[in-house]
PDB file of N, CA and C in Angstrom:
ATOM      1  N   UNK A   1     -12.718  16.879  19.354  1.00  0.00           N
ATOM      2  CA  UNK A   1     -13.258  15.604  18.904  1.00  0.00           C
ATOM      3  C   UNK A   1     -13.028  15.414  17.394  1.00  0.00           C
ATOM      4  N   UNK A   2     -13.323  16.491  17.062  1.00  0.00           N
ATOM      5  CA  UNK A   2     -12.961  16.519  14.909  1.00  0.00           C
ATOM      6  C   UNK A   2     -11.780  15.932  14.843  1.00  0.00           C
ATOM      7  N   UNK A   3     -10.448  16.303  15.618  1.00  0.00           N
ATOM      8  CA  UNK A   3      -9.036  16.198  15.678  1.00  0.00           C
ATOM      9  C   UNK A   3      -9.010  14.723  15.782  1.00  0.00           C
ATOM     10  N   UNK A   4      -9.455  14.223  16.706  1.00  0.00           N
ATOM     11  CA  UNK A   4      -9.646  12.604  16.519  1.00  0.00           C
ATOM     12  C   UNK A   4      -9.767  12.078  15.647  1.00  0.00           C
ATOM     13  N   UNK A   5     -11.027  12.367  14.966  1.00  0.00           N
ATOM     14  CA  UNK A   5     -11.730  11.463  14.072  1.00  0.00           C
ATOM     15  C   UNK A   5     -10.877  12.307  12.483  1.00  0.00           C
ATOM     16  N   UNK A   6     -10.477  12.968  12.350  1.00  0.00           N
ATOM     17  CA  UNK A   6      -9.224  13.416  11.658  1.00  0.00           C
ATOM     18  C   UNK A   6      -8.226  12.350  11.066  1.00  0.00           C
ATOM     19  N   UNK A   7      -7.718  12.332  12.181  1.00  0.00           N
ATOM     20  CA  UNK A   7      -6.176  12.115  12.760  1.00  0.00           C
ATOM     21  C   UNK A   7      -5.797  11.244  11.591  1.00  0.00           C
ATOM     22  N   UNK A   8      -6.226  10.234  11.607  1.00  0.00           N
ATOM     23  CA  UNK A   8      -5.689   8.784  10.695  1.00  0.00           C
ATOM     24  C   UNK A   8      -5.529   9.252   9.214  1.00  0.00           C
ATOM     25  N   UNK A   9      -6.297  10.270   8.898  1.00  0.00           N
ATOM     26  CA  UNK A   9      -6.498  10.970   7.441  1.00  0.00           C
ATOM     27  C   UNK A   9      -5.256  11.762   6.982  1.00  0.00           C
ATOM     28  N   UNK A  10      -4.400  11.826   8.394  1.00  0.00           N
ATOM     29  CA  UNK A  10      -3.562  12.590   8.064  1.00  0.00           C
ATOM     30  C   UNK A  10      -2.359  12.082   8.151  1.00  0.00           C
ATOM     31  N   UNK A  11      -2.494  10.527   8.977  1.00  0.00           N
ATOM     32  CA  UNK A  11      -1.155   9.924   9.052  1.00  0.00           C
ATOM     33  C   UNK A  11      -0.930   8.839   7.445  1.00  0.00           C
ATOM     34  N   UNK A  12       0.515   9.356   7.211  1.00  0.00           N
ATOM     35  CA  UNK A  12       1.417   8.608   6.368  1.00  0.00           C
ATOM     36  C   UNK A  12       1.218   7.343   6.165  1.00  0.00           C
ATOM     37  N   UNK A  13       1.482   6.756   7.373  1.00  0.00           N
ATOM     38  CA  UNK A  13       1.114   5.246   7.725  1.00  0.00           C
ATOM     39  C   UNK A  13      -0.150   4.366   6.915  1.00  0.00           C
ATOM     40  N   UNK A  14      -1.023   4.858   7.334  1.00  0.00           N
ATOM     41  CA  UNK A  14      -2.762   4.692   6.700  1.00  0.00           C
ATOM     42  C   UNK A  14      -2.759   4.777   4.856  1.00  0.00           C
ATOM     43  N   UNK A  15      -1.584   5.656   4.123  1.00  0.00           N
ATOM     44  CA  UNK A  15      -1.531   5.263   2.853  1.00  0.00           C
ATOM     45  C   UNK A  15      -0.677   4.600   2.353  1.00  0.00           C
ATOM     46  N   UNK A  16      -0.043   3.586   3.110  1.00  0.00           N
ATOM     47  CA  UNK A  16       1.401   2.866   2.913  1.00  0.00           C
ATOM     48  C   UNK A  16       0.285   1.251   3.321  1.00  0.00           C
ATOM     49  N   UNK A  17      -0.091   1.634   3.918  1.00  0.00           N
ATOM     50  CA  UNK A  17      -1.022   0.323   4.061  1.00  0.00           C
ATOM     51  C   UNK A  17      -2.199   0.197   2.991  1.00  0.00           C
ATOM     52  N   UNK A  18      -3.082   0.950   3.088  1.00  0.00           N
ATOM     53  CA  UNK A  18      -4.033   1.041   1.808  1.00  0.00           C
ATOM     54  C   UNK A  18      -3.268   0.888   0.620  1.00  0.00           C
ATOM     55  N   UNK A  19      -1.781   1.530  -0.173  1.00  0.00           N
ATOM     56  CA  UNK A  19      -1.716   1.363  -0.953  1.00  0.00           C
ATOM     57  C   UNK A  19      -0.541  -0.580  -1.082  1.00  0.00           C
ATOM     58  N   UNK A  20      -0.097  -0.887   0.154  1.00  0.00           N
ATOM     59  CA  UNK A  20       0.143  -2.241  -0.046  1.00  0.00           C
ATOM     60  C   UNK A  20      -1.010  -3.280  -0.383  1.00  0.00           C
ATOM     61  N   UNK A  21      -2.341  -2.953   0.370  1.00  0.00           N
ATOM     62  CA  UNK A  21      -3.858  -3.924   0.425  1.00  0.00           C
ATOM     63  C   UNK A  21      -3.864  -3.569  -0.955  1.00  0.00           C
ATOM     64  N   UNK A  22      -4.227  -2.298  -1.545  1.00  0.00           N
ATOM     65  CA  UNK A  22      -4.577  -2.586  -2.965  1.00  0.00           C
ATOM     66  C   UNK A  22      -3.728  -3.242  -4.099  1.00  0.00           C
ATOM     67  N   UNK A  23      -2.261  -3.373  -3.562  1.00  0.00           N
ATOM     68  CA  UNK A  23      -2.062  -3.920  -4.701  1.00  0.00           C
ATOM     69  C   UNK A  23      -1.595  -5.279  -4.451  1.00  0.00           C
ATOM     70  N   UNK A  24      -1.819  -5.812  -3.212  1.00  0.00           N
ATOM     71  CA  UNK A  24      -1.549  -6.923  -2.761  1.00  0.00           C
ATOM     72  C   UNK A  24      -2.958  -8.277  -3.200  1.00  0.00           C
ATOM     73  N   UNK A  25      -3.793  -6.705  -3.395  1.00  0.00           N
ATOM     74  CA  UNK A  25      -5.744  -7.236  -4.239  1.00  0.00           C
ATOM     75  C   UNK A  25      -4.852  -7.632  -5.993  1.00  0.00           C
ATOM     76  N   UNK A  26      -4.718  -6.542  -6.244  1.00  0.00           N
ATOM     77  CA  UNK A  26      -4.494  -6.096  -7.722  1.00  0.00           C
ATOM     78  C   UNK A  26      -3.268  -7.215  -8.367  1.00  0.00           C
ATOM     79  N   UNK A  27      -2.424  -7.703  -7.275  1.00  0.00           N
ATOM     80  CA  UNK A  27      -1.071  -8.513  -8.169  1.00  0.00           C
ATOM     81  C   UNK A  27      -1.887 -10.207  -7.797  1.00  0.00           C
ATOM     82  N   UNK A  28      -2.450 -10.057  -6.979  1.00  0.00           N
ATOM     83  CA  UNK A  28      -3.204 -11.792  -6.577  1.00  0.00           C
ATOM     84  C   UNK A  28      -4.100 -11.649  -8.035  1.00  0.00           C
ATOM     85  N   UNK A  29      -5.116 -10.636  -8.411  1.00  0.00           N
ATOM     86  CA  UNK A  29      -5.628 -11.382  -9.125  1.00  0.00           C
ATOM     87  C   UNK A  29      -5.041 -11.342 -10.846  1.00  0.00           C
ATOM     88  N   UNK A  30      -4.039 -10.305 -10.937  1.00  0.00           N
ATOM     89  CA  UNK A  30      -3.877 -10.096 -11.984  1.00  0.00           C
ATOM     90  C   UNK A  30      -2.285 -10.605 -12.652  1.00  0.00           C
ATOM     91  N   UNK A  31      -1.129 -10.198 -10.996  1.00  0.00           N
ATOM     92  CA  UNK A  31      -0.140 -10.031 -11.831  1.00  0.00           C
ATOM     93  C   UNK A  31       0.105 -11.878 -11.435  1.00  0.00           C
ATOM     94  N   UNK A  32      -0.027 -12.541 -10.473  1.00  0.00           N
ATOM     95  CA  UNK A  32       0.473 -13.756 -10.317  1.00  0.00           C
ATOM     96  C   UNK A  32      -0.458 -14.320 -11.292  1.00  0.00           C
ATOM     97  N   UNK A  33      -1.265 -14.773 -11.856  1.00  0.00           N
ATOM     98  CA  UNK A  33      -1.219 -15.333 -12.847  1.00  0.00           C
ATOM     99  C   UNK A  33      -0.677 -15.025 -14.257  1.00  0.00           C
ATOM    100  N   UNK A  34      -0.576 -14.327 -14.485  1.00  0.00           N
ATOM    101  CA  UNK A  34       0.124 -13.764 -15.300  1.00  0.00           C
ATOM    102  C   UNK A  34       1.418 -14.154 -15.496  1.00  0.00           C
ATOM    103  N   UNK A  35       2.162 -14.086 -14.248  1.00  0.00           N
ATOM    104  CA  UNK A  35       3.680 -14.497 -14.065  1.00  0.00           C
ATOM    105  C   UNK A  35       3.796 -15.962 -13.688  1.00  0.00           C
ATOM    106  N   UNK A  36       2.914 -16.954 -13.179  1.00  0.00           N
ATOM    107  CA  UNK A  36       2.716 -18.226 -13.387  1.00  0.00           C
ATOM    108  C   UNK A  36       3.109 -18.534 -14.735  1.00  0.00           C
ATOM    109  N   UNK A  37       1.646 -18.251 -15.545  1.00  0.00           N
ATOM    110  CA  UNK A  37       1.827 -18.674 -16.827  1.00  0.00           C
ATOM    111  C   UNK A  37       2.925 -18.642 -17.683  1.00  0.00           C
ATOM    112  N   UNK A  38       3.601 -17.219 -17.782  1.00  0.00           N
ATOM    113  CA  UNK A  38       4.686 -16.756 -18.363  1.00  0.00           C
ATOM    114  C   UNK A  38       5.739 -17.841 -17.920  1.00  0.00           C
ATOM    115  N   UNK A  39       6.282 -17.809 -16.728  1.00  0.00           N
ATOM    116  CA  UNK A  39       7.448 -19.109 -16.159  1.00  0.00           C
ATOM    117  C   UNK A  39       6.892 -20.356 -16.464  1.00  0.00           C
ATOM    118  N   UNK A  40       5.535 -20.922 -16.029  1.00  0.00           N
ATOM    119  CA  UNK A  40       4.931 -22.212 -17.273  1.00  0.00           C
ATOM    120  C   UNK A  40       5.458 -22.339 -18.171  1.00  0.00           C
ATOM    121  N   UNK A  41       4.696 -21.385 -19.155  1.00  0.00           N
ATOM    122  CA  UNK A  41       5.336 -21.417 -20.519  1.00  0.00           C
ATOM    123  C   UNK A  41       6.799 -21.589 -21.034  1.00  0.00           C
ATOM    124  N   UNK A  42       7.787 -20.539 -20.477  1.00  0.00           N
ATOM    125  CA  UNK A  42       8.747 -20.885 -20.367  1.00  0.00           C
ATOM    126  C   UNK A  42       9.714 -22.069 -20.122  1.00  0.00           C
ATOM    127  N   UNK A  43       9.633 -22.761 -18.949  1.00  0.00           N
ATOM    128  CA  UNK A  43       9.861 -23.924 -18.832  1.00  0.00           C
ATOM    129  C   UNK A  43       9.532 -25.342 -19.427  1.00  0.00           C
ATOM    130  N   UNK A  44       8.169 -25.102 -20.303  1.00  0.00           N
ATOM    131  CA  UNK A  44       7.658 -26.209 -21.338  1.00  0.00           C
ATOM    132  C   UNK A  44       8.508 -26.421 -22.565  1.00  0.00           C
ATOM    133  N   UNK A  45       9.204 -24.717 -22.564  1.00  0.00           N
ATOM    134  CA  UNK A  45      10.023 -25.066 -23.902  1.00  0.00           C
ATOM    135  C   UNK A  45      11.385 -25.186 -23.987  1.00  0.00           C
ATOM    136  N   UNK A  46      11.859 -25.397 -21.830  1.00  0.00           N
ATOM    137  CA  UNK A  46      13.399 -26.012 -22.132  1.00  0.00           C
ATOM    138  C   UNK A  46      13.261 -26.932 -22.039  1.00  0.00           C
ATOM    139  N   UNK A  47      14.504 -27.724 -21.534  1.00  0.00           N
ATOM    140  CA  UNK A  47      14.604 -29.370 -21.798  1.00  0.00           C
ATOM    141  C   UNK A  47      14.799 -29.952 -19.839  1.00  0.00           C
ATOM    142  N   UNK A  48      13.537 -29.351 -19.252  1.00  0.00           N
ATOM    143  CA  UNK A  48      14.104 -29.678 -17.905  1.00  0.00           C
ATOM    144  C   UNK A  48      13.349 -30.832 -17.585  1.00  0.00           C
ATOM    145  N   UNK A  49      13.523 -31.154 -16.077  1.00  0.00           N
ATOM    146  CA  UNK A  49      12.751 -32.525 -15.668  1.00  0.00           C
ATOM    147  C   UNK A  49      11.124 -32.085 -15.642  1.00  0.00           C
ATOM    148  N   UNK A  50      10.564 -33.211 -15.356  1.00  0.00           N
ATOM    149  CA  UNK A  50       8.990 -32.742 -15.211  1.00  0.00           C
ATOM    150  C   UNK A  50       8.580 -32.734 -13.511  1.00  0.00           C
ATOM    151  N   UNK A  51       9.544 -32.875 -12.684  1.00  0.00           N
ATOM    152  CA  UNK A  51       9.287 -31.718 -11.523  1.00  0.00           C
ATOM    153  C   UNK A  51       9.757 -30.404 -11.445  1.00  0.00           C
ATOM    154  N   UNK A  52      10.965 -30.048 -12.374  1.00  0.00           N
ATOM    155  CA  UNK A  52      11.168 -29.033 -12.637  1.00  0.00           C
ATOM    156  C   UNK A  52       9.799 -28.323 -13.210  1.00  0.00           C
ATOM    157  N   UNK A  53       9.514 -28.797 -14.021  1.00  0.00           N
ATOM    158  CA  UNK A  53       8.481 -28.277 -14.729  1.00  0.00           C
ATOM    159  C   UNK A  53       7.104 -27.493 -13.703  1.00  0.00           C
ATOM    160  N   UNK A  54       6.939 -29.087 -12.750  1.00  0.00           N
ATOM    161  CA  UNK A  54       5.698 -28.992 -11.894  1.00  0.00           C
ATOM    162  C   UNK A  54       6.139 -27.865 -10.807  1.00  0.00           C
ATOM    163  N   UNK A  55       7.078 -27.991 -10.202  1.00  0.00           N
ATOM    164  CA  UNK A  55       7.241 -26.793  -9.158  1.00  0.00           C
ATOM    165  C   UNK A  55       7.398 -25.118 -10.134  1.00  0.00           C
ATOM    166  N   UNK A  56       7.720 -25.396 -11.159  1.00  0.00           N
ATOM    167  CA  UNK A  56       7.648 -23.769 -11.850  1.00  0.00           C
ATOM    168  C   UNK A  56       6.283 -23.393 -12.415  1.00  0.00           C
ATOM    169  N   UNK A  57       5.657 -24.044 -12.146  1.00  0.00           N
ATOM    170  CA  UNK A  57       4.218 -23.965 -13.166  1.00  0.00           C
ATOM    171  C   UNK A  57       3.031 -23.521 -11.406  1.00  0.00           C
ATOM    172  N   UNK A  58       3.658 -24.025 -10.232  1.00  0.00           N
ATOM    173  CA  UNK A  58       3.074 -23.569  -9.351  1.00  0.00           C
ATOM    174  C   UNK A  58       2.998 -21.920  -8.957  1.00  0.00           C
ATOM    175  N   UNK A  59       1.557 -21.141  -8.443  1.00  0.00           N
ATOM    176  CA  UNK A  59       2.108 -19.618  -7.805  1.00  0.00           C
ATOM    177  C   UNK A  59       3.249 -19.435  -6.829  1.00  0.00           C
ATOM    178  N   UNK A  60       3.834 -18.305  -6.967  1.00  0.00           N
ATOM    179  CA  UNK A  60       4.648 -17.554  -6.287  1.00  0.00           C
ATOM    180  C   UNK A  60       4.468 -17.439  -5.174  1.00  0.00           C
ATOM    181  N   UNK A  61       3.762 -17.065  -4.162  1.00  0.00           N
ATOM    182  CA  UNK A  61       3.218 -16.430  -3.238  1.00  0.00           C
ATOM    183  C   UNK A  61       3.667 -15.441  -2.584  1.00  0.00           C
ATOM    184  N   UNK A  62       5.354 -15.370  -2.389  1.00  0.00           N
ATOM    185  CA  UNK A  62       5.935 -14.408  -1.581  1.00  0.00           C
ATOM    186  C   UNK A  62       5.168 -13.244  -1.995  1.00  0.00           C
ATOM    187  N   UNK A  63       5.596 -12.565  -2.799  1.00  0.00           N
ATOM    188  CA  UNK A  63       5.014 -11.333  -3.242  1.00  0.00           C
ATOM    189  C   UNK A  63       4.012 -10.799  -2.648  1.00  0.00           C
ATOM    190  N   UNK A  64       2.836 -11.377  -2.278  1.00  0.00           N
ATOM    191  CA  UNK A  64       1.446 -11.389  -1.859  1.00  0.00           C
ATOM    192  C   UNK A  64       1.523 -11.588  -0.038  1.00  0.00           C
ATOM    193  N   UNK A  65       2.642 -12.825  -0.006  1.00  0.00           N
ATOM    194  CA  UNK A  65       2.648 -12.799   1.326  1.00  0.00           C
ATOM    195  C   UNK A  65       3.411 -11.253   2.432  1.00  0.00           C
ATOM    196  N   UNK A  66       4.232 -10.823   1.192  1.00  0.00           N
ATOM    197  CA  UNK A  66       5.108  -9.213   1.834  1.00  0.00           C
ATOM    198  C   UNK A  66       4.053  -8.180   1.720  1.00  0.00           C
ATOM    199  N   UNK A  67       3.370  -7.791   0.533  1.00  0.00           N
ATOM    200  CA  UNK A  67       1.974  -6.910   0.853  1.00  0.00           C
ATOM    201  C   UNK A  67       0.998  -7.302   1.934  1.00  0.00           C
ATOM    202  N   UNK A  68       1.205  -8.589   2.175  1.00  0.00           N
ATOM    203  CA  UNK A  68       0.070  -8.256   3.434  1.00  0.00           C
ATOM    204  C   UNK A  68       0.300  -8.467   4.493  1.00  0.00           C
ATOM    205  N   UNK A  69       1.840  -8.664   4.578  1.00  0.00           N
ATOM    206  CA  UNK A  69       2.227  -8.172   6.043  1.00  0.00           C
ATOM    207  C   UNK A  69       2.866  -7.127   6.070  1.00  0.00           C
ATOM    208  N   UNK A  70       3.326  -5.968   4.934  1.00  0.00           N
ATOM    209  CA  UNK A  70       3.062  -4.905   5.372  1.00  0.00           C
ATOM    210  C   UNK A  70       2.046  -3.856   5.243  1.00  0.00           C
ATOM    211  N   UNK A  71       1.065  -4.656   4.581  1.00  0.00           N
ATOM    212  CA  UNK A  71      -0.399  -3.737   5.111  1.00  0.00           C
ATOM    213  C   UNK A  71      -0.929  -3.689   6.332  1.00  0.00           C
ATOM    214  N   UNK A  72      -0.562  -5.090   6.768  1.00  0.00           N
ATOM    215  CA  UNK A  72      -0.746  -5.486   8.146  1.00  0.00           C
ATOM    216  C   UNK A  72      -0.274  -4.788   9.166  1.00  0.00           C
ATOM    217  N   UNK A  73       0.957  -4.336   9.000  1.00  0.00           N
ATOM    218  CA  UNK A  73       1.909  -3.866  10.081  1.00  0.00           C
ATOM    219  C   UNK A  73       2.094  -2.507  10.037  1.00  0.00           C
ATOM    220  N   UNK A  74       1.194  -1.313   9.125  1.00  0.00           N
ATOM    221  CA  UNK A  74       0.702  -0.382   8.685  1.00  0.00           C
ATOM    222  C   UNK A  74      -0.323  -0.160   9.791  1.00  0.00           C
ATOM    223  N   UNK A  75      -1.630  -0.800   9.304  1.00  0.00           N
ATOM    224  CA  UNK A  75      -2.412  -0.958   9.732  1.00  0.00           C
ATOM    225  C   UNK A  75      -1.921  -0.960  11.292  1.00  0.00           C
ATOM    226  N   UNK A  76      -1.535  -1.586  11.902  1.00  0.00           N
ATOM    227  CA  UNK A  76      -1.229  -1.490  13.546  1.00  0.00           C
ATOM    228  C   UNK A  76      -0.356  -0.120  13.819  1.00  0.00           C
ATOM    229  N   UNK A  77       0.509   0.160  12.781  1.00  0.00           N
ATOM    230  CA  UNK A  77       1.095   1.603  13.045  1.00  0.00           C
ATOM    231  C   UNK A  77      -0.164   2.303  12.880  1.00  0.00           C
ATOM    232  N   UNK A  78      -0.945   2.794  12.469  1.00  0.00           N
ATOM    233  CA  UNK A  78      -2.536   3.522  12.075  1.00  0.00           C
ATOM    234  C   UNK A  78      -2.900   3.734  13.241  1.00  0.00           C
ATOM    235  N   UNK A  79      -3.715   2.127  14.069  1.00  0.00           N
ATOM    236  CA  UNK A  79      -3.611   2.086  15.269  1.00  0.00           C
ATOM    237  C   UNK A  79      -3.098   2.624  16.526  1.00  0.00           C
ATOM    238  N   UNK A  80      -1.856   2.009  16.142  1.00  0.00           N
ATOM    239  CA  UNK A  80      -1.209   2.675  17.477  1.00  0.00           C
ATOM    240  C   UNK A  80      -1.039   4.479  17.231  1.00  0.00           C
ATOM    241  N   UNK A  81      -0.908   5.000  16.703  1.00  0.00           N
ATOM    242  CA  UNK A  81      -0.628   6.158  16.672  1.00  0.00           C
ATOM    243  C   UNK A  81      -1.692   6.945  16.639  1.00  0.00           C
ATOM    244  N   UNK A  82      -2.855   6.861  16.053  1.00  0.00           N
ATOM    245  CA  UNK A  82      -4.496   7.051  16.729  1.00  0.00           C
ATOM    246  C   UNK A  82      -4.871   7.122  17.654  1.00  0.00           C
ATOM    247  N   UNK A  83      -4.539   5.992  19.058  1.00  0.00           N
ATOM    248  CA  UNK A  83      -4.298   5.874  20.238  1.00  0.00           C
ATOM    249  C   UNK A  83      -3.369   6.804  20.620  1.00  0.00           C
ATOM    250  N   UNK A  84      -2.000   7.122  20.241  1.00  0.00           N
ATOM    251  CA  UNK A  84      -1.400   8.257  20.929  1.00  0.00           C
ATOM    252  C   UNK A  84      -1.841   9.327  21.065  1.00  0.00           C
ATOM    253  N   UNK A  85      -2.325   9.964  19.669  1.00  0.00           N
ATOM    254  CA  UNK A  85      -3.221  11.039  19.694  1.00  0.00           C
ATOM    255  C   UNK A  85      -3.971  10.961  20.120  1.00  0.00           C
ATOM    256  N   UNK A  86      -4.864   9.854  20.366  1.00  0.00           N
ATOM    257  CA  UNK A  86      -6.388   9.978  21.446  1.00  0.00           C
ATOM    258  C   UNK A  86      -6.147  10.240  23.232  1.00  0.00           C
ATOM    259  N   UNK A  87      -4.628   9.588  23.518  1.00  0.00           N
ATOM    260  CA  UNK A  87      -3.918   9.965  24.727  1.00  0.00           C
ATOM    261  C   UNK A  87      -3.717  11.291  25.029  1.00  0.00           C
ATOM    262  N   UNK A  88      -3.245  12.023  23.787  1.00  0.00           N
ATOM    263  CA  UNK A  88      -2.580  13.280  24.409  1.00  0.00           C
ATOM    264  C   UNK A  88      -4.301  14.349  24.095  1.00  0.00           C
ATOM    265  N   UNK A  89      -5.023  13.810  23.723  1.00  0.00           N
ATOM    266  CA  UNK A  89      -6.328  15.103  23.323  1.00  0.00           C
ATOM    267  C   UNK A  89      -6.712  14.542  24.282  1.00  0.00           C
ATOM    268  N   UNK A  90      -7.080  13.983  24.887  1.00  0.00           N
ATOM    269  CA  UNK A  90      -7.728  13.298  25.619  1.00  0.00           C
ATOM    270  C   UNK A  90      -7.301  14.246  27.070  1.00  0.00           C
ATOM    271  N   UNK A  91      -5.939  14.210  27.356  1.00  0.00           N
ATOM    272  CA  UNK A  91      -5.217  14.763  28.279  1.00  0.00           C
ATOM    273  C   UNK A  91      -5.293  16.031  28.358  1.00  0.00           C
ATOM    274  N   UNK A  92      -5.083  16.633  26.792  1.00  0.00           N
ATOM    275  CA  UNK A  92      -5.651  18.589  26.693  1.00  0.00           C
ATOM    276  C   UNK A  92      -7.072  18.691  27.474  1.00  0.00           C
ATOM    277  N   UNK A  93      -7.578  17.812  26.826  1.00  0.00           N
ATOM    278  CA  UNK A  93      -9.325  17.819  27.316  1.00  0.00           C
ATOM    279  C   UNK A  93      -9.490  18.017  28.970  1.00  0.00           C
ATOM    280  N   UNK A  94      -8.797  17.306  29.333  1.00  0.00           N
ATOM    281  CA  UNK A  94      -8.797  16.944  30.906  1.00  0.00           C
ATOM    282  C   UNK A  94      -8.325  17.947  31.743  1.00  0.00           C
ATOM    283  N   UNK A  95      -6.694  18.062  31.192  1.00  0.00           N
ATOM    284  CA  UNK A  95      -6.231  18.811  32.308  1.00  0.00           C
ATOM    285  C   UNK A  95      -5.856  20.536  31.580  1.00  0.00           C
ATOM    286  N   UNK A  96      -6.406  20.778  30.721  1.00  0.00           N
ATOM    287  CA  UNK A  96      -6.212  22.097  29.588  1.00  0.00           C
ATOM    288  C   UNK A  96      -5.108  22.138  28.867  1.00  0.00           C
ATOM    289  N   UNK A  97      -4.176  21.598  28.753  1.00  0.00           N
ATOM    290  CA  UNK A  97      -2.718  22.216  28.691  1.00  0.00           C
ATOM    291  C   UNK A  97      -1.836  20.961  28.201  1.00  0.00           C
ATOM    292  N   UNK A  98      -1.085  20.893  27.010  1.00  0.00           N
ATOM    293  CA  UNK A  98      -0.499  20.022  26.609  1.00  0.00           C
ATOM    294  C   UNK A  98       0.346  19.083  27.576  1.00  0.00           C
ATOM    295  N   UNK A  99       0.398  17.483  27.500  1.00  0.00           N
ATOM    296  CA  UNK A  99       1.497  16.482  28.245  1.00  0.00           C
ATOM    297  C   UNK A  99       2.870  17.219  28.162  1.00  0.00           C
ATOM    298  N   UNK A 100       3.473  17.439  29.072  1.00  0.00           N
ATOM    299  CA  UNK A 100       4.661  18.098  29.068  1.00  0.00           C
ATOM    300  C   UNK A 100       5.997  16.945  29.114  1.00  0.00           C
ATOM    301  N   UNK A 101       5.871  16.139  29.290  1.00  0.00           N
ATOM    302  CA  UNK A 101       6.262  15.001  29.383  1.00  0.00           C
ATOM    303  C   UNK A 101       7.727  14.748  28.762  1.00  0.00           C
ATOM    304  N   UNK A 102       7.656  15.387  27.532  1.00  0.00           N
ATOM    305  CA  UNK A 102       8.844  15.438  26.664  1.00  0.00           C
ATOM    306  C   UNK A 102       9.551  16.254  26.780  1.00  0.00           C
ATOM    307  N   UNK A 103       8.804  17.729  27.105  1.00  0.00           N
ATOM    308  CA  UNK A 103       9.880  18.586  27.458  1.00  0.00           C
ATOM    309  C   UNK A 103      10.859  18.451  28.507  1.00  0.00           C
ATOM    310  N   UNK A 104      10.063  18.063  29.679  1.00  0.00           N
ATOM    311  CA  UNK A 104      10.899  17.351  31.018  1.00  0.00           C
ATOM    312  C   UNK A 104      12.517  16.832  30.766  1.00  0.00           C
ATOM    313  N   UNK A 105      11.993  16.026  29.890  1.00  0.00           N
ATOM    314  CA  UNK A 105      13.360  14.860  29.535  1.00  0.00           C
ATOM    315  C   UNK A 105      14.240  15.392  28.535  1.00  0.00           C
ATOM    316  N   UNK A 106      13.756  16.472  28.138  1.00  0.00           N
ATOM    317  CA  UNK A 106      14.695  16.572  26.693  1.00  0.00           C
ATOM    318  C   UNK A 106      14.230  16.593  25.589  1.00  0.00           C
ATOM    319  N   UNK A 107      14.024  15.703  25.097  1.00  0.00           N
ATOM    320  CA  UNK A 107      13.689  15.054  23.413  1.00  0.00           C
ATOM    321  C   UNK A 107      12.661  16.310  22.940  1.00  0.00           C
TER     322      UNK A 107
END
């Protein structure tokens, strides 16, 4: 049962996601404005149109939108692979003796 409640602590996955969420927290509040302003600024002091102006003075979003779909998609790897391991302990538990499953086939 420890091995379960383990498991996620030990998968890869779980810090590829935590560390996309945190900085997907950390660039929303810090670095996109930041980089707004900077391209604002910038553009006030060439000689462009004033929709030029207005669409560069708007946030970025991509950036923010790729951290949180791959925190997102982390997060479901976490998941799913939690579940595998809860399959195969689950199965030791039951029938004593590891899924042989793989050996069968090869892999």
């Amino acid at each position: 049962m420890l091995n379960l409640l383990v498991f996620p602590l030990c998968d890869h996955q779980l810090y590829i996601a935590l560390h996309s969420g945190v900085n997907m927290v950390l660039f929303t509040a810090v670095g996109l404005p930041i980089s707004t302003s900077r391209r604002c600024r910038a553009l006030e002091a060439m000689d462009v149109s004033r929709v030029v102006r207005k669409v560069g003075c708007t946030p970025d979003w991509q950036p923010v939108a790729a951290l949180a779909e791959s925190a997102l998609a982390r997060t479901g790897d976490v998941i799913n692979n939690w579940l595998d391991a809860a399959a195969v302990l689950t199965w030791q538990q039951i029938f004593g003796a590891p899924h042989s499953l793989c050996s069968k086939s090869g892999i």
